[in-house]
N, C-alpha and C. Protein backbone atom coordinates (compact mmCIF):
# COMPACT_ATOMS: atom_id res chain seq x y z
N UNK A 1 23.65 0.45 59.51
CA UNK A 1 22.60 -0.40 59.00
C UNK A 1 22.64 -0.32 57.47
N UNK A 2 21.87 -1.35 56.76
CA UNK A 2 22.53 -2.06 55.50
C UNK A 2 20.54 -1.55 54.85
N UNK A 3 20.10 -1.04 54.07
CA UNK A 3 19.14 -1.20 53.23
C UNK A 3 19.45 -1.82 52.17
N UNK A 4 19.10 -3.00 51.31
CA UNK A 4 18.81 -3.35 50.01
C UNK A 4 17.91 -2.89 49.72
N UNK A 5 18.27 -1.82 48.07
CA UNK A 5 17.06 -1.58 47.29
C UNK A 5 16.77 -2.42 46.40
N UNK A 6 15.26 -2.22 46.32
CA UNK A 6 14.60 -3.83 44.98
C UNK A 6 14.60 -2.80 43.84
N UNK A 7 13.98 -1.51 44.13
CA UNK A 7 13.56 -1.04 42.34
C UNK A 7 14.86 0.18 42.39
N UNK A 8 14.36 1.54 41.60
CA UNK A 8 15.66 1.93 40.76
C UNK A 8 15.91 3.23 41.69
N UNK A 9 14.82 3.74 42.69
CA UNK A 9 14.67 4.60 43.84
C UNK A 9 13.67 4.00 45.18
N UNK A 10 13.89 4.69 46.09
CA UNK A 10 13.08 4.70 47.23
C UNK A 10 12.50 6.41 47.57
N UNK A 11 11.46 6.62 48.09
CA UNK A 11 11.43 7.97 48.45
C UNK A 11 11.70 7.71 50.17
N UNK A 12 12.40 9.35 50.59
CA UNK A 12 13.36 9.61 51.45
C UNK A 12 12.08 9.07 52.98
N UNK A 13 11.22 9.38 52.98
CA UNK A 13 10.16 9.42 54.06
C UNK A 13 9.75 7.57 54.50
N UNK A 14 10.01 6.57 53.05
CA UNK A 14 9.83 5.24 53.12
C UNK A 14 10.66 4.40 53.65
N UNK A 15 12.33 5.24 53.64
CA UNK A 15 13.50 4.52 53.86
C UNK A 15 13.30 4.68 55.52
N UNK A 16 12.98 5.89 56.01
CA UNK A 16 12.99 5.81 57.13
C UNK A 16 11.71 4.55 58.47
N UNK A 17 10.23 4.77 57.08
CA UNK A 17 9.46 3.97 58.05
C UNK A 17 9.53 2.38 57.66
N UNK A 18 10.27 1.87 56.25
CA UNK A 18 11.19 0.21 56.25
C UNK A 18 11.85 0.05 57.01
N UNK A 19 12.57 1.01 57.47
CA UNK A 19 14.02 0.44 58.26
C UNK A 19 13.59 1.43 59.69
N UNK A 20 12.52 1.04 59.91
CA UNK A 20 11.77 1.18 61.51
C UNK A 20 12.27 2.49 62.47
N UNK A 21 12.67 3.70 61.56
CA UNK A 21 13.47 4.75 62.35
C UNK A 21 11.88 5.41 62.89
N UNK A 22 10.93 5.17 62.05
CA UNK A 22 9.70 6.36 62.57
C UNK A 22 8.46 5.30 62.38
N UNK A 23 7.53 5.46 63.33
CA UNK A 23 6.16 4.94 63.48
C UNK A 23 5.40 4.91 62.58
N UNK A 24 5.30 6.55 61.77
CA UNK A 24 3.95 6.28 60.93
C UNK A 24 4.81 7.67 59.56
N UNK A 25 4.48 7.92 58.76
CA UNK A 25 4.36 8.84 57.54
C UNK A 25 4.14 9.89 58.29
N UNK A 26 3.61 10.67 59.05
CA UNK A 26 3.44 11.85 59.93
C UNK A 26 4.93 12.24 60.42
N UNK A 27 5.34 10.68 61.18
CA UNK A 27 6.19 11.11 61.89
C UNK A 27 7.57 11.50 61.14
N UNK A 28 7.63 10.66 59.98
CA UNK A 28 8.65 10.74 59.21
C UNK A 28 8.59 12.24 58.48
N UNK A 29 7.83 12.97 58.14
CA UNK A 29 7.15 14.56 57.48
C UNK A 29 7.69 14.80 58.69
N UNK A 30 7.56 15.13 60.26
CA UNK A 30 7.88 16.03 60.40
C UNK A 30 9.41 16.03 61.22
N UNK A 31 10.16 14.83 60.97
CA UNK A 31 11.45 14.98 61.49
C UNK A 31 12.17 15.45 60.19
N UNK A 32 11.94 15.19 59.13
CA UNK A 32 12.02 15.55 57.70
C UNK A 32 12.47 17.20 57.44
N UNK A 33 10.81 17.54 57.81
CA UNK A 33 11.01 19.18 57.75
C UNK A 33 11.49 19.69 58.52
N UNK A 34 11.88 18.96 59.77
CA UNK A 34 12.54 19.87 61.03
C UNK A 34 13.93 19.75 60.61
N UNK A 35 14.35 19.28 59.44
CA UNK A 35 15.50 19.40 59.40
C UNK A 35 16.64 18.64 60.00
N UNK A 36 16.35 16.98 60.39
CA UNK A 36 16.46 16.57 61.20
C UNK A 36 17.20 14.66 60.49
N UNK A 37 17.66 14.85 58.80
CA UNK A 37 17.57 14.13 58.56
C UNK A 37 18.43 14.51 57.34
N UNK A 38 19.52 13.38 57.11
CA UNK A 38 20.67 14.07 56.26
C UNK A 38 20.32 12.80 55.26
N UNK A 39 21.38 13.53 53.64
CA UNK A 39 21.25 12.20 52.71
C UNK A 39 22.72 12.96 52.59
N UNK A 40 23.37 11.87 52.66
CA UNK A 40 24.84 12.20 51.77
C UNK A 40 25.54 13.31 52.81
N UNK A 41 25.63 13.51 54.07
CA UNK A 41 25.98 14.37 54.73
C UNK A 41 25.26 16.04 54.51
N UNK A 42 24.23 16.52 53.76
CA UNK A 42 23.49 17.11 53.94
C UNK A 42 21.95 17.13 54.18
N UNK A 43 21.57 17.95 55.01
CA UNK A 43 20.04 17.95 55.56
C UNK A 43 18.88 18.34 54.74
N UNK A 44 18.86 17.32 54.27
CA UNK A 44 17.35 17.26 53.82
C UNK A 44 15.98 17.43 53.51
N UNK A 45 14.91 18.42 53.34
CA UNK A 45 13.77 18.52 54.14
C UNK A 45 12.78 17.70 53.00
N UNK A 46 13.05 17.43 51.88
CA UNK A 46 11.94 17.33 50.89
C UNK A 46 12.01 15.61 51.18
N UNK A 47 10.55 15.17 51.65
CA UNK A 47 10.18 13.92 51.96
C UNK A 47 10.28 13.05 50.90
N UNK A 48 10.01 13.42 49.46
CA UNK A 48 10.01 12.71 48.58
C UNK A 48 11.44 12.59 47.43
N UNK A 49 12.33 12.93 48.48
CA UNK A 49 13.78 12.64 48.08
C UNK A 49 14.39 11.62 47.09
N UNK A 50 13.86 11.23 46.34
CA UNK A 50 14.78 9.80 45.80
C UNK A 50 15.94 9.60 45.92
N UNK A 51 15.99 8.43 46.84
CA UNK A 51 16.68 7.95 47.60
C UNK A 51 17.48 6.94 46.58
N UNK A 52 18.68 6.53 45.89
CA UNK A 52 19.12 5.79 45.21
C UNK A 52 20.04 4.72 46.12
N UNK A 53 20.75 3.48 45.49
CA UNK A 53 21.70 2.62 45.46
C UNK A 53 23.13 3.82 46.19
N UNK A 54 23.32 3.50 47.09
CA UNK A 54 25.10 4.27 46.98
C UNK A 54 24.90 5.80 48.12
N UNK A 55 23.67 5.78 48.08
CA UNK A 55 23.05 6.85 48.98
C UNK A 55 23.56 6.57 51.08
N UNK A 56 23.45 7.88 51.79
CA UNK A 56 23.65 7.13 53.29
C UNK A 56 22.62 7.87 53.77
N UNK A 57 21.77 7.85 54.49
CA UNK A 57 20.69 8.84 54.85
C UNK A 57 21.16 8.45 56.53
N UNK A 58 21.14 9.65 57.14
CA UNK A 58 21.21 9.69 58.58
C UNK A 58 19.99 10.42 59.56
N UNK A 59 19.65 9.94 60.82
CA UNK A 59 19.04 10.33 61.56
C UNK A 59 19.24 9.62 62.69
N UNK A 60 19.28 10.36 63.62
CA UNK A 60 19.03 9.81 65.12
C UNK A 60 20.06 9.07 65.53
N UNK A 61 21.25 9.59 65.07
CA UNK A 61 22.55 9.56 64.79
C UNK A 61 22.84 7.96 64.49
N UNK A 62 22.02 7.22 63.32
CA UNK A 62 21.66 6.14 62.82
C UNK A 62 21.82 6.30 61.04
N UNK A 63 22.80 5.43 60.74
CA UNK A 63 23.24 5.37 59.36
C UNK A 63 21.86 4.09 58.56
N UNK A 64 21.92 4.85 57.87
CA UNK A 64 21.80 3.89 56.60
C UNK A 64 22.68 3.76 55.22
N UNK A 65 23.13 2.36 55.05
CA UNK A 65 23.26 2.44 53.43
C UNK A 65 22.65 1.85 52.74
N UNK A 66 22.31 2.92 51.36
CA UNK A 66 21.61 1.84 50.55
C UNK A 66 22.45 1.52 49.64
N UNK A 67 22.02 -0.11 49.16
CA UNK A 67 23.19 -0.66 48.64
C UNK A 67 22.23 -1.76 47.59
């Protein structure tokens, strides 16, 4: 899956509930901290990740790029 970013970051917890991987901000915190959620082929826990252009964030064995 393809994200277009509009501004110069995204935080890591937003990319997931735009691009419909999690229900609500709760849910996204705690697949987050469980460790359960890669940027760039490493796991992640800090929700407020800035997420850039060129970035791949994975979960639920579901790619993103942002582009």
């Amino acid at each position: 899956m393809k994200f277009k970013l509009e501004d110069e970051y995204i935080q890591l917890q937003n990319v997931l509930k735009v691009c419909g991987l999690v229900d609500s901000g709760a849910m996204a915190k705690n697949i987050i901290q469980d460790g359960l959620v890669k940027v760039n082929g490493e796991v992640e826990t800090r929700r407020g990740k800035k997420i850039r252009v060129g970035d791949v964030v994975t979960v639920f064995d579901e790619s993103i790029e942002i582009c």
